[in-house]
N, C-alpha and C. Protein backbone atom coordinates (compact mmCIF):
# COMPACT_ATOMS: atom_id res chain seq x y z
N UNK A 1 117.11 119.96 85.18
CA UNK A 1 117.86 119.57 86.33
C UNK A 1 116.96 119.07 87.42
N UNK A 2 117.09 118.31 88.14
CA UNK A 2 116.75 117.38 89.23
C UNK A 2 117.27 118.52 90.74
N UNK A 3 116.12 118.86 91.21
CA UNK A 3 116.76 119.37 92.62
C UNK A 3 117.50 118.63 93.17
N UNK A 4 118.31 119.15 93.94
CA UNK A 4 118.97 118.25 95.33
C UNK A 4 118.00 118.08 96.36
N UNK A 5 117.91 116.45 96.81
CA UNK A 5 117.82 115.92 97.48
C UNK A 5 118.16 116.50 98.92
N UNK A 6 117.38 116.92 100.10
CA UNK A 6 117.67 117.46 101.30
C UNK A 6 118.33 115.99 102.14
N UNK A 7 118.53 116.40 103.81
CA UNK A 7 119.12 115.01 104.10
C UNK A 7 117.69 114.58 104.42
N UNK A 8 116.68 114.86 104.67
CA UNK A 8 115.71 113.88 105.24
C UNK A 8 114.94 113.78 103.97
N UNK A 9 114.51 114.35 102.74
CA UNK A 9 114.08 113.57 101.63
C UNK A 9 113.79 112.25 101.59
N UNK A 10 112.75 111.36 101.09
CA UNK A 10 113.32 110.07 100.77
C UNK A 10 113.36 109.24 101.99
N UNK A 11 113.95 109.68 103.28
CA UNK A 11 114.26 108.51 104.11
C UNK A 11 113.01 109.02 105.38
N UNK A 12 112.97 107.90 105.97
CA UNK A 12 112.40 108.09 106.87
C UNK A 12 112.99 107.35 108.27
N UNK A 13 113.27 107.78 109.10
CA UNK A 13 114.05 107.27 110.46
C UNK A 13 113.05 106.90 111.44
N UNK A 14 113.41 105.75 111.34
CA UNK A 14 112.36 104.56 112.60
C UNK A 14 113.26 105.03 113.61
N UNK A 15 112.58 104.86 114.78
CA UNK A 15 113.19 104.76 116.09
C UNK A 15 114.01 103.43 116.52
N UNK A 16 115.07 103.85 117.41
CA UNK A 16 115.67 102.43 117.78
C UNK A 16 115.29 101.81 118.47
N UNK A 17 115.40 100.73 118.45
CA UNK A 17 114.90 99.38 119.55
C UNK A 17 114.42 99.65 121.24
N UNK A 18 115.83 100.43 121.54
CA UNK A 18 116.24 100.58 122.66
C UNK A 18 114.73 101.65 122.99
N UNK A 19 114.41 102.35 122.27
CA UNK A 19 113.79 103.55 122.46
C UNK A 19 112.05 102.95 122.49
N UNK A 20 112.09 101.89 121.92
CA UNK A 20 110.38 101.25 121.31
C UNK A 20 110.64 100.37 122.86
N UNK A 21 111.29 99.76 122.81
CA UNK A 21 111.62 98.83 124.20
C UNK A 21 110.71 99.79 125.47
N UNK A 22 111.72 100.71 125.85
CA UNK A 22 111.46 101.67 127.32
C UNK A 22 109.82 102.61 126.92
N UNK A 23 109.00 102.55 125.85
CA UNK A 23 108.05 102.59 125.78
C UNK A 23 107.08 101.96 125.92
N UNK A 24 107.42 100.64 125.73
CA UNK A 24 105.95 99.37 125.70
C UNK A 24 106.53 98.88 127.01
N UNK A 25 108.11 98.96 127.87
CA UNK A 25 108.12 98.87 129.39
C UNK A 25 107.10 99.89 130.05
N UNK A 26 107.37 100.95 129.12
CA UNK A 26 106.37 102.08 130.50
C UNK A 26 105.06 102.07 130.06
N UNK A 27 104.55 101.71 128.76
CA UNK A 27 103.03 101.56 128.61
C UNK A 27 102.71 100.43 129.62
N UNK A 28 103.57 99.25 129.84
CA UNK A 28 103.01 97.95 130.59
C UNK A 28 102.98 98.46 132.30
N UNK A 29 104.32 99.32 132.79
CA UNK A 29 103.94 99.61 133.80
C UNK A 29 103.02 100.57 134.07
N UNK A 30 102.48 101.14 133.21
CA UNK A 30 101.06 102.22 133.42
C UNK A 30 99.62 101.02 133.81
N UNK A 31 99.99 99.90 132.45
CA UNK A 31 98.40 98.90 132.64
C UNK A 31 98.58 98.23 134.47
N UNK A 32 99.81 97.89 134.66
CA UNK A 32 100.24 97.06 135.85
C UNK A 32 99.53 98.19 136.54
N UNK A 33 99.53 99.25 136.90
CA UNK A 33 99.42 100.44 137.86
C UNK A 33 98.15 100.21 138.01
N UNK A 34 97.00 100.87 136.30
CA UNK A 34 95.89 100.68 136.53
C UNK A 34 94.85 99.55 137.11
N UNK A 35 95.55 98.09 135.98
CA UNK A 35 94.88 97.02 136.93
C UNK A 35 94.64 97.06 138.51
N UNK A 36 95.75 96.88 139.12
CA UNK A 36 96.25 97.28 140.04
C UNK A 36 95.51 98.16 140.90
N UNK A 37 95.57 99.75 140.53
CA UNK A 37 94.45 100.30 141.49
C UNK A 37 93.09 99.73 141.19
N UNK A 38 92.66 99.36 140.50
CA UNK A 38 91.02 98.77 140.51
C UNK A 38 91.14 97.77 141.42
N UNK A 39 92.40 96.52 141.72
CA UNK A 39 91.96 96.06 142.77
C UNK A 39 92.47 96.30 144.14
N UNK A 40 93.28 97.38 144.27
CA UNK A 40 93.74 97.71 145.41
C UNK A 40 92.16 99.06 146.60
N UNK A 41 91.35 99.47 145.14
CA UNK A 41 90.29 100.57 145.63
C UNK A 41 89.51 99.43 145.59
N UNK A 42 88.72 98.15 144.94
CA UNK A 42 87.78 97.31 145.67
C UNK A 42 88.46 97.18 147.32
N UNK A 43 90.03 96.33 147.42
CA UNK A 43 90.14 96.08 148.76
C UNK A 43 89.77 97.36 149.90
N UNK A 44 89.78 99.10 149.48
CA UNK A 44 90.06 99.77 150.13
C UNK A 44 88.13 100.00 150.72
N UNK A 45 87.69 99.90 149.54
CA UNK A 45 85.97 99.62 149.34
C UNK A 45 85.75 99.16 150.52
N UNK A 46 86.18 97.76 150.48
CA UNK A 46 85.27 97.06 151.43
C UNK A 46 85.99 97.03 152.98
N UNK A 47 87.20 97.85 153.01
CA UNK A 47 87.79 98.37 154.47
C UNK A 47 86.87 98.90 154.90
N UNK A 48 86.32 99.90 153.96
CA UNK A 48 85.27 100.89 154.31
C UNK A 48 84.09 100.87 154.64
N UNK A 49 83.62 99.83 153.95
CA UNK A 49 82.49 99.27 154.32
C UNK A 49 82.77 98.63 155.48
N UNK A 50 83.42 97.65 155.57
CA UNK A 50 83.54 96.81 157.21
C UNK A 50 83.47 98.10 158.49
N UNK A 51 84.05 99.36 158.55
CA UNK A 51 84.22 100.44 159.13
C UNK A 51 82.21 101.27 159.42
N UNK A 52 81.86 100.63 158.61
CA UNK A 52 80.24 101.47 158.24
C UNK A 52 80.52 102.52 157.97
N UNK A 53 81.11 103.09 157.26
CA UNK A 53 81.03 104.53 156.74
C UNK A 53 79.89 104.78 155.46
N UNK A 54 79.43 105.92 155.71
CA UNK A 54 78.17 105.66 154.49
C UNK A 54 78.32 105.61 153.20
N UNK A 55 77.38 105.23 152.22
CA UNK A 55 78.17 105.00 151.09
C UNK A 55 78.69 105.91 149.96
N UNK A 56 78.17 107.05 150.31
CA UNK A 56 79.03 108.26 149.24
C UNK A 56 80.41 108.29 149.86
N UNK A 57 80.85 107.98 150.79
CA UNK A 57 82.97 108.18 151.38
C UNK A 57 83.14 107.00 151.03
N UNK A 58 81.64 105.56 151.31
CA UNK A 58 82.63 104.24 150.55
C UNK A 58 83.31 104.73 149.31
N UNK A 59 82.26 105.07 148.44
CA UNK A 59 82.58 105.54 146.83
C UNK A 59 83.58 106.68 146.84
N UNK A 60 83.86 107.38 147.18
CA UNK A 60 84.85 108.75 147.26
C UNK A 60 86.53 108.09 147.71
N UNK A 61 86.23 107.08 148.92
CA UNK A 61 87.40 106.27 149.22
C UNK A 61 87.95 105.68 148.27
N UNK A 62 87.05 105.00 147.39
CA UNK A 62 87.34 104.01 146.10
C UNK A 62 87.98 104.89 145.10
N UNK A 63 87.39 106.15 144.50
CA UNK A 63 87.49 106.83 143.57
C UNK A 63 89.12 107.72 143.92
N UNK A 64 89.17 107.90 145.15
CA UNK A 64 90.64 108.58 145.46
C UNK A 64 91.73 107.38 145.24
N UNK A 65 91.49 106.38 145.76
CA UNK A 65 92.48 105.19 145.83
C UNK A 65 92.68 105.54 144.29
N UNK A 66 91.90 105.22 143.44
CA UNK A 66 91.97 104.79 141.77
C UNK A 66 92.97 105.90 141.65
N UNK A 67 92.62 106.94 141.56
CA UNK A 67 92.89 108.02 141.17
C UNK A 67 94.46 108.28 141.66
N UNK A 68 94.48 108.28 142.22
CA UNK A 68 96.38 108.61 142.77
C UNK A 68 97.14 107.29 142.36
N UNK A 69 96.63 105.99 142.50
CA UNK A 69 97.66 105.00 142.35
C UNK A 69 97.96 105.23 140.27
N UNK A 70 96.38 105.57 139.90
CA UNK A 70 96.61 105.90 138.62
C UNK A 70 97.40 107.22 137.79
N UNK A 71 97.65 108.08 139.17
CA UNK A 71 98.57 108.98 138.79
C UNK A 71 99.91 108.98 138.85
N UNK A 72 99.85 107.88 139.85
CA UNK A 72 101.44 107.95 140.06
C UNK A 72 101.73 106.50 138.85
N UNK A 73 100.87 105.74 138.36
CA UNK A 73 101.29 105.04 137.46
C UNK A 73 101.43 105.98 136.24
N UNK A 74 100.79 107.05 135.95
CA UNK A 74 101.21 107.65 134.94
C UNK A 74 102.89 108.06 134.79
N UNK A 75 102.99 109.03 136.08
CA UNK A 75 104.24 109.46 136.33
C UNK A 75 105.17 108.60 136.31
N UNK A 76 105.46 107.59 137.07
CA UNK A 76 106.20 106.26 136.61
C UNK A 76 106.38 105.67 134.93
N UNK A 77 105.40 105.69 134.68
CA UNK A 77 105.40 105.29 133.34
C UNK A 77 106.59 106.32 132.09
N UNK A 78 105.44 107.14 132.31
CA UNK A 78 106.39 108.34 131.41
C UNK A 78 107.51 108.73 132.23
N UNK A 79 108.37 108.98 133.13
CA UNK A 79 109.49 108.29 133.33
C UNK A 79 110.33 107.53 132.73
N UNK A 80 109.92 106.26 132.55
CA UNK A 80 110.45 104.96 131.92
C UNK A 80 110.52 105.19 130.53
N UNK A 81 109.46 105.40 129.92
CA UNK A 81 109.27 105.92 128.36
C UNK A 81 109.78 106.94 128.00
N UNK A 82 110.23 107.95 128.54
CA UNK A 82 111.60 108.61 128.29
C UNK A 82 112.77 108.55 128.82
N UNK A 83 112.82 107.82 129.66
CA UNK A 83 113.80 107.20 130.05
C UNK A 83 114.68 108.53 130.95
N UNK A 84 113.99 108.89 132.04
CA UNK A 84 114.43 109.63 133.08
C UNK A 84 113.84 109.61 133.82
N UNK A 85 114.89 109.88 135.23
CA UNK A 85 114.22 109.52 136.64
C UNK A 85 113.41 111.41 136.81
N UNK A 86 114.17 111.82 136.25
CA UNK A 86 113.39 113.56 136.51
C UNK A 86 112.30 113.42 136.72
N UNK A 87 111.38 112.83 135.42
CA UNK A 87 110.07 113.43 135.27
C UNK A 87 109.32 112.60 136.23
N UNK A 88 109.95 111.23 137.28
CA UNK A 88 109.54 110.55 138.13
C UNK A 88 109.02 111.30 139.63
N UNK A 89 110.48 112.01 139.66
CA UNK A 89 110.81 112.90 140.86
C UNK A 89 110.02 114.08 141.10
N UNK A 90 109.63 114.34 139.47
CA UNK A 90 109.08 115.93 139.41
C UNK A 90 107.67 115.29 139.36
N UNK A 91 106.74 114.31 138.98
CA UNK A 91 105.80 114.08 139.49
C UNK A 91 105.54 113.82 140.73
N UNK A 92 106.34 113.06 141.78
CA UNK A 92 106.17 112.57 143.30
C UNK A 92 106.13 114.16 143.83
N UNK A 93 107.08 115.44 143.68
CA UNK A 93 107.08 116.11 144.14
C UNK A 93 105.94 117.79 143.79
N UNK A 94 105.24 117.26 142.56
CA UNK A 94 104.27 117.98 142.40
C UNK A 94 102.88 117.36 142.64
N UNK A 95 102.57 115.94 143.45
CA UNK A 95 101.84 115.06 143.65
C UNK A 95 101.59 115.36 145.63
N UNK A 96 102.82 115.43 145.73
CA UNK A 96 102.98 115.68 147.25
C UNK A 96 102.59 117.29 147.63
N UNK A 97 103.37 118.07 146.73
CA UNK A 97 102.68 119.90 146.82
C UNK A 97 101.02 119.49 146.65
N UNK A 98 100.28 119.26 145.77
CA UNK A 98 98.83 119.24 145.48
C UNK A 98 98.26 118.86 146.84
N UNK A 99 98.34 117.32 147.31
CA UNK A 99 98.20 116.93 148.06
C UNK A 99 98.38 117.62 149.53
N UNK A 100 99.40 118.29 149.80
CA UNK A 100 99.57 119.06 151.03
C UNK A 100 98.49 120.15 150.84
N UNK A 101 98.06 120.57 150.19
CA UNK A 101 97.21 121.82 149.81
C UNK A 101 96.11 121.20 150.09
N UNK A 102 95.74 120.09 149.51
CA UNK A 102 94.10 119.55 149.97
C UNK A 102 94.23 118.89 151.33
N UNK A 103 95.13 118.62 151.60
CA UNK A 103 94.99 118.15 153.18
C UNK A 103 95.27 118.99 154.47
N UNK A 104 95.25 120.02 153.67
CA UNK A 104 96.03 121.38 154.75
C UNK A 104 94.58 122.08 155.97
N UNK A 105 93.77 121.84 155.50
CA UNK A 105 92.76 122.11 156.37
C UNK A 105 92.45 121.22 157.19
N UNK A 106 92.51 119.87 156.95
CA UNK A 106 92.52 118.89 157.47
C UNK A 106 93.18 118.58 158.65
N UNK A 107 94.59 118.49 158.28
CA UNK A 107 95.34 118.39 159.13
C UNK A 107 95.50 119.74 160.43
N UNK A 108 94.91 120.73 160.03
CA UNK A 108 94.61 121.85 160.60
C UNK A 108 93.56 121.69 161.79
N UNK A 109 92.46 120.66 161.59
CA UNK A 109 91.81 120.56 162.76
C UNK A 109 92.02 119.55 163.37
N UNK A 110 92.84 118.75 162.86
CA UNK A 110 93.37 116.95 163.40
C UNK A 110 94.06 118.23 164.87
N UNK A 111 95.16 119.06 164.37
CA UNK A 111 95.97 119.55 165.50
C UNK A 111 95.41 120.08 166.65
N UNK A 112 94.51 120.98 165.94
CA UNK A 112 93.32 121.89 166.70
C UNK A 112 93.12 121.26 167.55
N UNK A 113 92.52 119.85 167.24
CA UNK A 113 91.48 118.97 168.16
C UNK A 113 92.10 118.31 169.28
N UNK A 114 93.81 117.84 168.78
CA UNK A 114 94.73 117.67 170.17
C UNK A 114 94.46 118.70 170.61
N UNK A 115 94.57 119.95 170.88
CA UNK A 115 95.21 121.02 171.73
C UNK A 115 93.75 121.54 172.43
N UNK A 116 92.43 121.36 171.27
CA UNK A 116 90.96 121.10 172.37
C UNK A 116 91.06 120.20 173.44
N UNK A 117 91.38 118.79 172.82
CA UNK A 117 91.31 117.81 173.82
C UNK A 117 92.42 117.86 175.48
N UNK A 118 92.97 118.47 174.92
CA UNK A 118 94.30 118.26 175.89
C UNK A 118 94.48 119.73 176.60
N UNK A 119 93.68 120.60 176.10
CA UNK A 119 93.57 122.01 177.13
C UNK A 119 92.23 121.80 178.01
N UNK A 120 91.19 120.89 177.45
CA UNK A 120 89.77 120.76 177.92
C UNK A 120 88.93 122.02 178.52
N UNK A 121 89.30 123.02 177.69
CA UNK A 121 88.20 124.56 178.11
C UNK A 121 86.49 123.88 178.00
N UNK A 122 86.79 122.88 176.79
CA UNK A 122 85.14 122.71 176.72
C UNK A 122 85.22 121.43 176.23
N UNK A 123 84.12 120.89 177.32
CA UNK A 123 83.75 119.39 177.94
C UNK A 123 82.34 119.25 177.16
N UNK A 124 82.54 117.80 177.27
CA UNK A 124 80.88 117.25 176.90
C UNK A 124 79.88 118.10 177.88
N UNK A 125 78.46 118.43 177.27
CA UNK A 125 77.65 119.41 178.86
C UNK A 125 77.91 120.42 178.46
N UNK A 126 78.92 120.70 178.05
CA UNK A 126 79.17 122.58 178.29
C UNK A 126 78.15 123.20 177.21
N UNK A 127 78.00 124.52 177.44
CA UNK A 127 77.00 124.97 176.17
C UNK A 127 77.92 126.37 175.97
N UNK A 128 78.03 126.08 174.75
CA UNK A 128 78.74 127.21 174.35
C UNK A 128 78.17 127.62 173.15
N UNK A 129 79.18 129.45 172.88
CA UNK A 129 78.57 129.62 171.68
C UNK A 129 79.92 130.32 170.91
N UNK A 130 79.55 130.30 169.29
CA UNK A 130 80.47 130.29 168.47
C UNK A 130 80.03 131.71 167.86
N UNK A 131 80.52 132.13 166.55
CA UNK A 131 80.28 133.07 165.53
C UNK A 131 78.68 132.68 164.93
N UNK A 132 79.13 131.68 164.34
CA UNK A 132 77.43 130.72 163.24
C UNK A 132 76.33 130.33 164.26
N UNK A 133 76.67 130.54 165.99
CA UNK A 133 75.68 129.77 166.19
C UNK A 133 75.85 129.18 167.65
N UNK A 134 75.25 128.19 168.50
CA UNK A 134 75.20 128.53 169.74
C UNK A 134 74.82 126.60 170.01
N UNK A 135 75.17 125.94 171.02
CA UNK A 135 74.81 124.48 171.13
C UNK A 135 74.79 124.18 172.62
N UNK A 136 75.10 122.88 173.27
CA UNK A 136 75.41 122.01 173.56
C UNK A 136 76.26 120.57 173.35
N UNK A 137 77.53 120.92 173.87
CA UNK A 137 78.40 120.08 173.24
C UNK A 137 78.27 118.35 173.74
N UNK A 138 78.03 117.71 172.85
CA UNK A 138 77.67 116.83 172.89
C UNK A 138 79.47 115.02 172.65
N UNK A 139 79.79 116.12 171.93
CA UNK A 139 81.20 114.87 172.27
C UNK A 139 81.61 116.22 171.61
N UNK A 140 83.47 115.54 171.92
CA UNK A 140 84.70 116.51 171.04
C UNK A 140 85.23 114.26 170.92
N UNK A 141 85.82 115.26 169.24
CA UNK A 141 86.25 114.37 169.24
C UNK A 141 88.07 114.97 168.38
N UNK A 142 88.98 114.08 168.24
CA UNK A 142 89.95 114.78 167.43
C UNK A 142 89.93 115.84 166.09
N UNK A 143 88.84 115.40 165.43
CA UNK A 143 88.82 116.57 164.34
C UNK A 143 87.20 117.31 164.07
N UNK A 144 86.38 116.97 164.83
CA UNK A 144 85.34 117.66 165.23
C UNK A 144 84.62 117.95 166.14
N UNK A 145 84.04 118.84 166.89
CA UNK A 145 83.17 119.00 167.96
C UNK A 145 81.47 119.09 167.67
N UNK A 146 80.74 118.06 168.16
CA UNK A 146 79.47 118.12 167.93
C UNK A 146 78.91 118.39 168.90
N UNK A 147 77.44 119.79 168.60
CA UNK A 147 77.18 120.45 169.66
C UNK A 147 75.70 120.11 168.91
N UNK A 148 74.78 120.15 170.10
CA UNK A 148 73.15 120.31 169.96
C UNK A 148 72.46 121.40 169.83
N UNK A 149 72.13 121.95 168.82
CA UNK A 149 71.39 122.69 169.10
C UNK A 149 70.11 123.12 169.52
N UNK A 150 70.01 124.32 169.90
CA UNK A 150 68.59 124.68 170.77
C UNK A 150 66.96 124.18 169.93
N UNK A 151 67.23 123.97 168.90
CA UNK A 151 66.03 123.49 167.92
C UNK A 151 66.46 121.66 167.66
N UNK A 152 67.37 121.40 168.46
CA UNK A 152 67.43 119.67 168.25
C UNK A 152 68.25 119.15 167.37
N UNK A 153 69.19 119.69 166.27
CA UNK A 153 69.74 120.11 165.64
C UNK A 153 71.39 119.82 165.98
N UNK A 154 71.79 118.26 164.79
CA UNK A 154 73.06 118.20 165.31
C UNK A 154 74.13 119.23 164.54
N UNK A 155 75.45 119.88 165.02
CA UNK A 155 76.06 120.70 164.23
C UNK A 155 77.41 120.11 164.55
N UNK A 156 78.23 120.45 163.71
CA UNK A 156 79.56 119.52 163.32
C UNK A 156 80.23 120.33 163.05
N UNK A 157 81.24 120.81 163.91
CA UNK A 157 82.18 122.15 164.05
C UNK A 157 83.69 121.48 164.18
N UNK A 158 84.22 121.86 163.04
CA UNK A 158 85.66 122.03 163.01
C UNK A 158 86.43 122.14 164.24
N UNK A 159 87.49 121.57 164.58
CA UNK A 159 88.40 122.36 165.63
C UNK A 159 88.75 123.03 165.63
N UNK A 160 89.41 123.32 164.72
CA UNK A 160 89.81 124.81 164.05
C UNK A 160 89.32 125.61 164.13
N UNK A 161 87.74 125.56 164.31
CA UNK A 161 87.15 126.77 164.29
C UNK A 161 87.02 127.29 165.91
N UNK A 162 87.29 126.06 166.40
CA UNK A 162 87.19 126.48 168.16
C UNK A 162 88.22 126.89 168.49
N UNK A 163 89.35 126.41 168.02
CA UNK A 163 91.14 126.64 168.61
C UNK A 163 91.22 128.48 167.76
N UNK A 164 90.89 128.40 166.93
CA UNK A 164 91.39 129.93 166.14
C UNK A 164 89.93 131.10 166.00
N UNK A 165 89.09 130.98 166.74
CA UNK A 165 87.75 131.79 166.85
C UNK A 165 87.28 131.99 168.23
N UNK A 166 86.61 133.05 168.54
CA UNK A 166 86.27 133.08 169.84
C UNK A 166 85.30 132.28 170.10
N UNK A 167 85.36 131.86 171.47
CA UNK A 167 84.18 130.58 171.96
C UNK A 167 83.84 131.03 173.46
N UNK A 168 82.63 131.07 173.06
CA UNK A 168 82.23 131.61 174.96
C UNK A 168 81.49 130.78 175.33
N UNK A 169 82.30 129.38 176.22
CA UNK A 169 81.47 128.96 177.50
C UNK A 169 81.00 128.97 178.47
N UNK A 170 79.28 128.99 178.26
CA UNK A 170 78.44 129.45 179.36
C UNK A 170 78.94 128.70 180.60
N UNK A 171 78.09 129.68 181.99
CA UNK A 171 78.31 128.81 182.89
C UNK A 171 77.47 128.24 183.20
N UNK A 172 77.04 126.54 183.72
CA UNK A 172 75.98 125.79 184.07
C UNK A 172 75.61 126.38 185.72
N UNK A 173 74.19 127.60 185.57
CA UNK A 173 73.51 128.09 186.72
C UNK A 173 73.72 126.53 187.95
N UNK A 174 73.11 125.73 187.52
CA UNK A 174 72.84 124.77 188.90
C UNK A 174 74.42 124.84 189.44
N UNK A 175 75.44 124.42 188.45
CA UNK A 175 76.83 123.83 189.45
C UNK A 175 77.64 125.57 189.57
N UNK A 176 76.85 126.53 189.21
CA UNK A 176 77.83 127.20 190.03
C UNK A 176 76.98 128.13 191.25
N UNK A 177 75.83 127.36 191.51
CA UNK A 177 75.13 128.08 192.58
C UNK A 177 75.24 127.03 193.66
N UNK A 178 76.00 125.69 193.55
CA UNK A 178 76.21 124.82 194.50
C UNK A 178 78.08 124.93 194.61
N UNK A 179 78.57 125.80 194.09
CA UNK A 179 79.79 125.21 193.90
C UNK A 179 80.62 126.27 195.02
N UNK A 180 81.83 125.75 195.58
CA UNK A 180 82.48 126.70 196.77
C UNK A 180 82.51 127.54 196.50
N UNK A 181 82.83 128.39 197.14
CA UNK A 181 83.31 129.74 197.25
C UNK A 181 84.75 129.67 197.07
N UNK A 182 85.28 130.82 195.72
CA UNK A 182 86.74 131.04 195.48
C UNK A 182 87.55 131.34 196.27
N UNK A 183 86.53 132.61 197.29
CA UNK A 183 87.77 133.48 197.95
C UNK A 183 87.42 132.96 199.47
N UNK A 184 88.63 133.07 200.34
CA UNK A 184 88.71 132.43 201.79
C UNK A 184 88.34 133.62 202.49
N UNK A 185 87.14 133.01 203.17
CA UNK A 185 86.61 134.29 204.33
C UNK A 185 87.64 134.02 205.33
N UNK A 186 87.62 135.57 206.05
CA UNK A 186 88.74 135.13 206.92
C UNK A 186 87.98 134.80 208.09
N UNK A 187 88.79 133.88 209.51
CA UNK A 187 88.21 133.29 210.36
C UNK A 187 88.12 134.13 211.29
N UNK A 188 87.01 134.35 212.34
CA UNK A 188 87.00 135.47 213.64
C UNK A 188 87.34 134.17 214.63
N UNK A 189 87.76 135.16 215.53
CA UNK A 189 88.57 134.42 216.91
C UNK A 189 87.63 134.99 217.70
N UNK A 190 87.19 134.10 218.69
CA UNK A 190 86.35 134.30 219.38
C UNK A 190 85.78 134.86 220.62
């Protein structure tokens, strides 16, 4: 006797059209993506360069550009090639979580540095001192404060670390041995 034949025995099931189609669409929009970021990170390159930034952030600028436009061409892609917007949505929104996480410190002293700039406890001149260490502040700027130190020594301090750490600004001896008097003597009558 001859076994029976199972149902998949013997045959083999190609995929349908429809299904080979929305694959070589989303393989093409993955190449479109990649081409694409290679020349969208040269243009971002030479932003950077025109800017003078040195050349390890030129290269780091370039390498992030690539890198995300090539991720989100992935996510797009496979999308299309299975043919759902889900796995589109669920990449933008696990692309955006990552991203908030690496920019979270960041944006942490961008704020800082308004609320330095715009409270002004400590001015260019001032000499202050921190936890790590002790300077002369030499600029504030929105997301860092650069102070001099006593050995010549530039240091590059977070805002963050000034807005959320204690900071004790000295007082400059000359302007407060020339500077008024707080309290009002009272006047004698004569």
């Amino acid at each position: 006797m001859i076994p029976a034949a199972g149902p998949l025995a013997g045959s083999v099931s190609l995929p349908d059209t429809t299904t080979v189609l929305f694959v070589v669409v989303g393989a093409l929009v993955f190449l479109v993506f990649a081409v694409g970021a290679r020349l969208i990170a040269r243009i971002a390159v030479h932003a950077l360069r025109q800017r003078h930034l040195r050349p390890d952030q030129v290269a780091a600028g370039g390498r992030v550009v690539t890198f995300v436009l090539i991720g989100v061409g992935a996510v797009v892609a496979i999308g299309i090639g299975i043919r759902s917007e889900n796995v589109a949505i669920a990449g933008i929104v696990v692309a955006t979580i990552v991203a908030s996480f690496g920019v979270q410190d960041l944006l942490k002293d961008y704020v800082s540095g308004y609320y330095v700039l715009l409270e002004r406890h400590i001015k260019v001149g001032d000499r202050i001192s921190l936890e790590s260490g002790s300077g002369t502040v030499t600029d504030v700027r929105l997301r860092v404060t650069l102070l001099r130190s006593d050995a010549g020594d530039l240091v590059v301090v977070p805002n963050s670390e000034l807005f959320n750490r204690p900071v004790t600004v000295h007082a400059n001896q000359a302007a407060t041995a020339h500077a008024p008097e707080t309290e009002a003597k009272p006047k004698r009558r004569g």
